[in-house]
Protein backbone atom coordinates (compact mmCIF):
# COMPACT_ATOMS: atom_id res chain seq x y z
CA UNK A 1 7.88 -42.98 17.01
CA UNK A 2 10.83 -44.43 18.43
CA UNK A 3 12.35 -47.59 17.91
CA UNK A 4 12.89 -50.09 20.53
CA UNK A 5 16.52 -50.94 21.64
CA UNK A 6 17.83 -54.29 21.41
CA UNK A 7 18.98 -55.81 24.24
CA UNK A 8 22.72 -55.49 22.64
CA UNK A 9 22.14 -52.10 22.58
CA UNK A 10 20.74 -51.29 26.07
CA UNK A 11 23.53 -52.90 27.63
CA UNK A 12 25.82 -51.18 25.46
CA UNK A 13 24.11 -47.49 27.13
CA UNK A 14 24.14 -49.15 30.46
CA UNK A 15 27.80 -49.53 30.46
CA UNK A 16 28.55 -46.26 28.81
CA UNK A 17 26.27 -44.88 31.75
CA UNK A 18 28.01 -46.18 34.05
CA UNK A 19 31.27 -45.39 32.61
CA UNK A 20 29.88 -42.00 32.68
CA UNK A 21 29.00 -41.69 36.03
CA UNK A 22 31.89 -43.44 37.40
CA UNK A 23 34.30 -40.42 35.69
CA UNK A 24 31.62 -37.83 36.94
CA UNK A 25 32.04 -39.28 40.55
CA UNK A 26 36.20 -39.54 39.83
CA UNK A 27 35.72 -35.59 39.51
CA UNK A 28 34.15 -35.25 42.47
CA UNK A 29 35.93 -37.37 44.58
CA UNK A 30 39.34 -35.45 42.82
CA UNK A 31 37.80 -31.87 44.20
CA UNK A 32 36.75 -32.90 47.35
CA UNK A 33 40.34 -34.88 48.19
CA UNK A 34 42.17 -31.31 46.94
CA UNK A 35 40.28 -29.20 48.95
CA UNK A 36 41.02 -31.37 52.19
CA UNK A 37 44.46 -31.33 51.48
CA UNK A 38 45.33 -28.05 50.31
CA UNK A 39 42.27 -25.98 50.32
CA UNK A 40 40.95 -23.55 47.96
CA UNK A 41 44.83 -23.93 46.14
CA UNK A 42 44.30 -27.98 45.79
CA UNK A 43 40.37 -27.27 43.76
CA UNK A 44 42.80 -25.07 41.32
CA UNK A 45 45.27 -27.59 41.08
CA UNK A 46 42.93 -30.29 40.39
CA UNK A 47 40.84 -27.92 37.98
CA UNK A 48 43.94 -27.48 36.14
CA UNK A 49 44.99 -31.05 35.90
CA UNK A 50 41.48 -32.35 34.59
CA UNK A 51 41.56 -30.41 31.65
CA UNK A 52 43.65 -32.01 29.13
CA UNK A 53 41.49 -35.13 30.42
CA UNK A 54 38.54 -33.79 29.68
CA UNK A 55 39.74 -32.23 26.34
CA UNK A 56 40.25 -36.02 25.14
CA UNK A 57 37.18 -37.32 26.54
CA UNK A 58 35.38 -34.85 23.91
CA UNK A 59 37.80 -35.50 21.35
CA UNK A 60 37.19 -39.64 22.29
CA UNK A 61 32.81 -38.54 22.06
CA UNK A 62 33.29 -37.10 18.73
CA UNK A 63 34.75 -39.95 17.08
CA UNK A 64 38.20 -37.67 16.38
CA UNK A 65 36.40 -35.45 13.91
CA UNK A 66 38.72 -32.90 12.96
CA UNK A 67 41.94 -34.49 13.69
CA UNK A 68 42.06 -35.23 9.85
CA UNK A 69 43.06 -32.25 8.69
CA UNK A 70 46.52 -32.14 7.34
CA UNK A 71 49.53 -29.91 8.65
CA UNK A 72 49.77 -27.88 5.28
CA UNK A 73 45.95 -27.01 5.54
CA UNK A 74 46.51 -25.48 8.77
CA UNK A 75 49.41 -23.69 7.06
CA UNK A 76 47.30 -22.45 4.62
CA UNK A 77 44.92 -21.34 6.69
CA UNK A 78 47.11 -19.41 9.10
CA UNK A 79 48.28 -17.93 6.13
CA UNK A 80 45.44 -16.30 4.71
CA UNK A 81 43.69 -15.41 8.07
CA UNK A 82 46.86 -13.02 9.09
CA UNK A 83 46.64 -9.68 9.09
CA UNK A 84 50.06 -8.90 7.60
């Protein structure tokens, strides 16, 4: 069974919903203005530009999970997954 939400919570998933769909409609509104402009060549350009955005927006929804791992570990690593 699931437990009911206080109403803390449910406002606290009404604004990340909205948050949500404000960036989702951003997107949008991002392709639509780049293909007026420039055509197919402006969807690319704006494709290309959204991705280090949406890179951090995962990073930001996983809570930076991974970005703990020291530079010597990744050394290490490197290290023993070469070939040579």
């Amino acid at each position: 069974m699931a437990t009911e939400l206080t109403p803390e919570q449910q406002a606290k998933d009404a604004r990340a919903e909205k948050i949500a769909f404000m960036i989702i409609g951003a997107v949008i509104a991002a392709l639509a203005a780049g293909f007026l402009l420039k055509g197919i060549m402006g969807v690319g350009l704006v494709a290309l530009s959204t991705v280090p955005v949406i890179y951090l927006l995962l990073l930001t929804m996983a809570g930076g999970k991974g970005s703990h791992v020291s530079l010597g570990a990744q050394k290490t690593a490197r290290k023993s997954c070469a070939p040579f």
